[in-house]
Protein backbone atom coordinates (compact mmCIF):
# COMPACT_ATOMS: atom_id res chain seq x y z
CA UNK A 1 54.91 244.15 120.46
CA UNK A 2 51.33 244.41 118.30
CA UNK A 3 53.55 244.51 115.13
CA UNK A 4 55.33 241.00 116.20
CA UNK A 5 52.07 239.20 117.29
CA UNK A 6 50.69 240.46 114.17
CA UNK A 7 53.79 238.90 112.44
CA UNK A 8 52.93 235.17 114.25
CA UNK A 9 48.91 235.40 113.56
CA UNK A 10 50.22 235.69 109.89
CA UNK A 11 52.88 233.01 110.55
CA UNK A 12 50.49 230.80 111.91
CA UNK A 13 47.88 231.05 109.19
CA UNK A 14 50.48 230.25 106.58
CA UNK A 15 50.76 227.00 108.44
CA UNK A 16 47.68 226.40 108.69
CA UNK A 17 46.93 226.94 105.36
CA UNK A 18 50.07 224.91 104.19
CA UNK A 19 48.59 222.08 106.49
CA UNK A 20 45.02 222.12 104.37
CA UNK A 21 46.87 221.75 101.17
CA UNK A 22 49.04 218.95 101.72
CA UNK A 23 45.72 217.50 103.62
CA UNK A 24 43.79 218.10 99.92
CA UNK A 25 46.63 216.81 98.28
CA UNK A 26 46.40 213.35 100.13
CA UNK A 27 42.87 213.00 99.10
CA UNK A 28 40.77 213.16 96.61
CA UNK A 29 38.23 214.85 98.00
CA UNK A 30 38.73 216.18 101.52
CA UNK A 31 34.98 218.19 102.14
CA UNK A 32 33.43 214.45 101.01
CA UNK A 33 35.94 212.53 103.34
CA UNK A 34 35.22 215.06 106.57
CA UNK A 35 31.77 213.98 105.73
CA UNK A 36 31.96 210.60 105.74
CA UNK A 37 34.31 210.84 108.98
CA UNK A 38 31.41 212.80 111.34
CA UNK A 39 28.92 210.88 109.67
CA UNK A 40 30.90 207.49 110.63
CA UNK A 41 31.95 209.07 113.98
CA UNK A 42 35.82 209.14 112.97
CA UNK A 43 36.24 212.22 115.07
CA UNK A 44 35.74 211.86 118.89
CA UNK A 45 35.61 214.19 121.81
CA UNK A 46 39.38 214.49 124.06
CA UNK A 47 39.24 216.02 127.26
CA UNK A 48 42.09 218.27 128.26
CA UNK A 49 41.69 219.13 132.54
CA UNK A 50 41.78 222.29 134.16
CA UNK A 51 42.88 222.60 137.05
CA UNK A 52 41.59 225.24 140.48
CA UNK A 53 45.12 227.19 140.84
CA UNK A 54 44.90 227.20 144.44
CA UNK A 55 43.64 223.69 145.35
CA UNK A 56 45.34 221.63 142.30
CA UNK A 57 42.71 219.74 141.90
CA UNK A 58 40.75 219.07 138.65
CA UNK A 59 37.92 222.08 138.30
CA UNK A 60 36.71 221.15 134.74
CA UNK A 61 37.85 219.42 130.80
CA UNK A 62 37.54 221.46 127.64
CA UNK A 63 35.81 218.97 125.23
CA UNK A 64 38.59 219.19 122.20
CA UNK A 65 37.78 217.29 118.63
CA UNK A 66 39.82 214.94 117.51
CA UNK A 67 40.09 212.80 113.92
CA UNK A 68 41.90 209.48 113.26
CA UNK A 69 41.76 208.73 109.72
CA UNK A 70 41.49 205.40 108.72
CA UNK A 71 44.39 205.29 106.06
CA UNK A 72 46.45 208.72 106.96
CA UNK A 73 46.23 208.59 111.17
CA UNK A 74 45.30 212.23 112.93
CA UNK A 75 44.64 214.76 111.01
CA UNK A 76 45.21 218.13 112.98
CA UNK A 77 42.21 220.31 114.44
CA UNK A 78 43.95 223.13 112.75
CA UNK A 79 43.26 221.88 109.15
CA UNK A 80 39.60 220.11 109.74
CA UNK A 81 37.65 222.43 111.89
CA UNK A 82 38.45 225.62 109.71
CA UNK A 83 37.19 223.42 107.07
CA UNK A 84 34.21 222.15 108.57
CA UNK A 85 33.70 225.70 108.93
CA UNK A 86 33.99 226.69 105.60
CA UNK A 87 31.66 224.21 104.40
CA UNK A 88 28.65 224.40 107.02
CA UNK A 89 30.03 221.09 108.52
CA UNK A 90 30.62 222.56 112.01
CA UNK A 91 27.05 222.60 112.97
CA UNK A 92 26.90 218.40 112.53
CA UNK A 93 30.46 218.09 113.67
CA UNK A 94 29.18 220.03 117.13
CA UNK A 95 26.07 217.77 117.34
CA UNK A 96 28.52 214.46 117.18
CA UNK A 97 30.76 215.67 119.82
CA UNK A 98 28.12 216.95 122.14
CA UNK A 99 26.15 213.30 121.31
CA UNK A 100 29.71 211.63 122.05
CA UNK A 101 30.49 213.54 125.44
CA UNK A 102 26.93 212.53 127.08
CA UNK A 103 27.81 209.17 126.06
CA UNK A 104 31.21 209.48 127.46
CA UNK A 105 30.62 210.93 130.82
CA UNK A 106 26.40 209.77 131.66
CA UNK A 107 27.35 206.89 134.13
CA UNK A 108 31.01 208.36 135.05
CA UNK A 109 30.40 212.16 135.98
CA UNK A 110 29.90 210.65 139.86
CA UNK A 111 33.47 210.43 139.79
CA UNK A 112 34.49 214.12 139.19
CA UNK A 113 34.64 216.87 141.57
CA UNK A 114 31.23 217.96 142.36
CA UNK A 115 30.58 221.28 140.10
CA UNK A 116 33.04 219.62 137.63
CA UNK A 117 33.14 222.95 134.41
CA UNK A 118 32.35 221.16 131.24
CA UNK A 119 33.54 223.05 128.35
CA UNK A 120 31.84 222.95 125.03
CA UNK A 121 33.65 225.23 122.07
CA UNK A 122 31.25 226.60 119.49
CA UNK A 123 31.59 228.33 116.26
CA UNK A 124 29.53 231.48 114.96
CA UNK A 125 27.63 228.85 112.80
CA UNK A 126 26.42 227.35 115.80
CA UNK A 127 24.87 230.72 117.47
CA UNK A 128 21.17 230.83 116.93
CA UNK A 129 20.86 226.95 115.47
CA UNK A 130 17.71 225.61 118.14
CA UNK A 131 19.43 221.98 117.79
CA UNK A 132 22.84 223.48 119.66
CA UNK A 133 20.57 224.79 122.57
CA UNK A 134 18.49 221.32 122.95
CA UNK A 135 21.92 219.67 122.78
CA UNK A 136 23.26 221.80 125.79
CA UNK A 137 19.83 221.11 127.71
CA UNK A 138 19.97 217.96 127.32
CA UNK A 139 23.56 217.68 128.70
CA UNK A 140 23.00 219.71 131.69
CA UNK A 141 20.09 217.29 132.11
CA UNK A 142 22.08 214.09 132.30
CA UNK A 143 25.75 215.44 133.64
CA UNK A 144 23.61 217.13 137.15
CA UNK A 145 24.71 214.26 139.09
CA UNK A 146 27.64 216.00 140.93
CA UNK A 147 25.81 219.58 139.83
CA UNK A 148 28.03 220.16 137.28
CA UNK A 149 28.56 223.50 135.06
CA UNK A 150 28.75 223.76 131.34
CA UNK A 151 30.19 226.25 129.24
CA UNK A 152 30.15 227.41 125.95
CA UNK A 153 33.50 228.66 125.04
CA UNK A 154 33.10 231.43 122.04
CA UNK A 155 36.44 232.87 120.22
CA UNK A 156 36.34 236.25 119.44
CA UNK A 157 38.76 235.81 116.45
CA UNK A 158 35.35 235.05 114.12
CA UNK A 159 33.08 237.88 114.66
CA UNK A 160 29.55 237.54 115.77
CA UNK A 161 27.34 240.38 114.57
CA UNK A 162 24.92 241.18 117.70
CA UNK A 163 21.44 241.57 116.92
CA UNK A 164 18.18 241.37 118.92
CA UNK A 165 17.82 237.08 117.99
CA UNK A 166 21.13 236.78 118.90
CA UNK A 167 21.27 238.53 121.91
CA UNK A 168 18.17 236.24 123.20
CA UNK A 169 19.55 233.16 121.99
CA UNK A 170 22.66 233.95 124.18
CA UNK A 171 19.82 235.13 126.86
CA UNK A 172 17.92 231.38 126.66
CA UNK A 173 21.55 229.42 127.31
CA UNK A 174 22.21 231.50 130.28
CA UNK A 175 18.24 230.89 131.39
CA UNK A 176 19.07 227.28 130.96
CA UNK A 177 22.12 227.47 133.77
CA UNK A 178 24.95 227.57 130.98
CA UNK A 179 27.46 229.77 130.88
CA UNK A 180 29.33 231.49 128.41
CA UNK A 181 33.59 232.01 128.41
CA UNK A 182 35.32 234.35 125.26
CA UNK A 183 38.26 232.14 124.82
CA UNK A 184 41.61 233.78 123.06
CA UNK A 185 41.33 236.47 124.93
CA UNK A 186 43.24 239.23 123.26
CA UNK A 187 43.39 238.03 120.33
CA UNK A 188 40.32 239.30 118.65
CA UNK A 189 39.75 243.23 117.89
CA UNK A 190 36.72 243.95 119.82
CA UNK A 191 37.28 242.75 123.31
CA UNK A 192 35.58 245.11 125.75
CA UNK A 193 32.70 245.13 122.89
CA UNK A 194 31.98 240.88 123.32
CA UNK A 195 32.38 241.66 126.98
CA UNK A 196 29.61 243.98 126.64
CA UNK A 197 27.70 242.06 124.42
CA UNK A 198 28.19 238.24 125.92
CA UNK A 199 28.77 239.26 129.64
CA UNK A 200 30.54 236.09 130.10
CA UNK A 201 31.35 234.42 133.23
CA UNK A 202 35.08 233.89 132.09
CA UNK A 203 37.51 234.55 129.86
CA UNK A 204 40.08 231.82 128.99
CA UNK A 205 43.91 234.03 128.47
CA UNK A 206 45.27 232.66 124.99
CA UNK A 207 48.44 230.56 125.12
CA UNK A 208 50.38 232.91 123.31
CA UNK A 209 49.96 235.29 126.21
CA UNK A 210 51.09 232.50 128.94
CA UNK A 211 54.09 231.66 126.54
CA UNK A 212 55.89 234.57 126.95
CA UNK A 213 55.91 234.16 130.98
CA UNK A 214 59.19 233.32 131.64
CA UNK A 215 60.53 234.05 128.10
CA UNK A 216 60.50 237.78 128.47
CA UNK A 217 60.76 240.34 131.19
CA UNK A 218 58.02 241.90 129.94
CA UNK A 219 54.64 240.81 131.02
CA UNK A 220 52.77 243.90 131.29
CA UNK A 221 50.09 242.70 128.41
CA UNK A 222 49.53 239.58 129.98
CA UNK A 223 48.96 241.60 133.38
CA UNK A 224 46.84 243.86 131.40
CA UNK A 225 44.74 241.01 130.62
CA UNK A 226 44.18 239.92 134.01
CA UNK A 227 43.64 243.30 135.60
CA UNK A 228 41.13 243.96 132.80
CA UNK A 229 39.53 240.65 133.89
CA UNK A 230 39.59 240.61 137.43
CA UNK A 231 38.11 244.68 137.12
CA UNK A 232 34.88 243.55 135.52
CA UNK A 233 34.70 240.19 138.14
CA UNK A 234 35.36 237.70 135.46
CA UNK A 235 37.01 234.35 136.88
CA UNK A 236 40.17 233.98 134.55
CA UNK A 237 41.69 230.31 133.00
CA UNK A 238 44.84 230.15 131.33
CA UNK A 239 45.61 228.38 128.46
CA UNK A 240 48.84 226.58 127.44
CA UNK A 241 50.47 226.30 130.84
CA UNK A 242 53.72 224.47 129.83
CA UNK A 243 56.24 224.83 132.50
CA UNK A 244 56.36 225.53 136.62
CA UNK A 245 57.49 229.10 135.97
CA UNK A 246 54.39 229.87 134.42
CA UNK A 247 52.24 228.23 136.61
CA UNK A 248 53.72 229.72 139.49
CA UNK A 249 53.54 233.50 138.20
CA UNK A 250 50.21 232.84 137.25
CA UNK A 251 49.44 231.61 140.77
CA UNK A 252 51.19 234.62 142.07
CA UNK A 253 48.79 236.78 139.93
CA UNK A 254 45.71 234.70 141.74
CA UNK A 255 44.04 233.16 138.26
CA UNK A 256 41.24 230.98 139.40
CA UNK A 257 42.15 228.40 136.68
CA UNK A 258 45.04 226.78 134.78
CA UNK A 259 45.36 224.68 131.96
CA UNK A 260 48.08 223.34 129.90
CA UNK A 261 50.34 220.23 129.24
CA UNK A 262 52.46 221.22 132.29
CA UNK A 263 49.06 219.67 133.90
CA UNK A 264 47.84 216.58 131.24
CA UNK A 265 47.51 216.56 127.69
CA UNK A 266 44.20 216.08 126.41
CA UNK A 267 42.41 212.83 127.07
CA UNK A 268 40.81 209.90 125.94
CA UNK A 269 37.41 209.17 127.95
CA UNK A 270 39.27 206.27 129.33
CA UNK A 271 42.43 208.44 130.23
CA UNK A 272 40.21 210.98 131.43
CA UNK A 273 38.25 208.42 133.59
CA UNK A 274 41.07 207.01 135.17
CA UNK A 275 43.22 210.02 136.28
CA UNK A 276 40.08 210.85 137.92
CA UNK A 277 39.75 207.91 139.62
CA UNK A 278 43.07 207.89 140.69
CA UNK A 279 44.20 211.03 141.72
């Protein structure tokens, strides 16, 4: 089992990488281009729902990036954030999206369920820059209307070395009433170790996990993952829900949240707004 998950993280990466070249191919200078696209506000925040597994009804959105090039259409997240990564863009690119979702959701967040989970991703670039932490205040600040939550989603497949600076700047958010969720759970090599470090209010089970529910009879690492979870009183969301049969084992196993295209693809604001509105 480790050697074949070991065998798609290396699958995966080839694609990845494959997608950057072609994407460098197409233009003549992609870092320039990325850019000119945050600085012109090509990329703008989706919103893909989660759901509360026992009431169905929306609990939060994970703020996802999204580009539309002018000439060449969507570009996939897969090939533009690691960039924007590479090249100390993430940190701007973070700031726009943050800017964009305030803007978004100021005058709407009446609408959504009150304590609506508003989920901001971050890189390790971002930990310990003072403009991500006035960003976050400042959101809390103007999304309070229905007393909603956000969260900072950190993936533990970048490590984060843990000093003292860190450990306080992790200390302010939480002083500031945000919390913090290790997304890809199980995919990283240190999890108990971020646990320690972050003590996170959730963990977010990685989609390749949930994909092998009903695939294979074999689910004891996925049940690992929630045992391990529910042991240390995390509250559990899990990603890349596709079909009923997941959903419903994962109900079965009593996850507090689910999230997937079995329950909406991500959003528009004005998709987002309206299935709110509606449902």
């Amino acid at each position: 089992m480790k050697r074949s998950y070991k065998n798609l993280n290396t699958m995966l990466s080839g694609i990845n990488a494959g997608l950057a070249r072609c994407f460098s191919r197409r233009l003549h200078s992609p870092i320039n281009t990325l850019r000119t696209a945050i600085a012109q506000r090509q990329i703008a925040p989706f919103y893909q729902p989660f759901i509360d597994a026992r009431s169905g009804q929306i609990a939060g959105i994970e703020v996802l990036a999204r580009w539309r090039h002018p000439l060449y259409g969507y570009v996939s997240p897969d090939v533009f954030i690691p960039l924007a990564e590479k090249h100390h863009l993430i940190v701007p690119l973070t700031h726009l999206l943050m800017e964009q979702v305030v803007t978004d959701l100021q005058h709407q967040i009446h609408r959504f369920p009150h304590g609506t989970y508003i989920c901001i991703n971050i890189s390790a670039q971002n930990c310990l820059d003072p403009r991500f932490e006035c960003d976050t205040r400042e959101m809390v600040r103007k999304l309070k209307a229905n007393q909603s939550h956000v969260v900072v989603e950190i993936t533990e497949r970048h490590p984060l070395h843990f000093t003292p600076q860190l450990n306080e700047w992790f200390a302010a958010l939480r002083r500031a009433d945000i919390s913090l969720a290790l997304d890809d759970f199980g995919t990283g090599y240190s999890n108990l170790a971020y646990i320690s470090a972050l003590n996170p209010e959730f963990i977010k089970i990685d989609k390749q996990f949930v994909s092998q529910i009903g695939v294979s009879d074999d689910t004891r690492l996925v049940d690992s993952l929630i045992d391990l979870a529910k042991n240390m009183r995390l509250k559990i969301i899990a990603e890349g829900v596709e079909t009923e049969a997941q959903a419903n084992y994962l109900r079965s196993k009593r996850i507090d949240y689910l999230q997937g295209f079995y329950f909406s693809k991500p959003l528009s604001a004005s998709e987002l707004i309206y299935q709110v509105a509606t449902r």
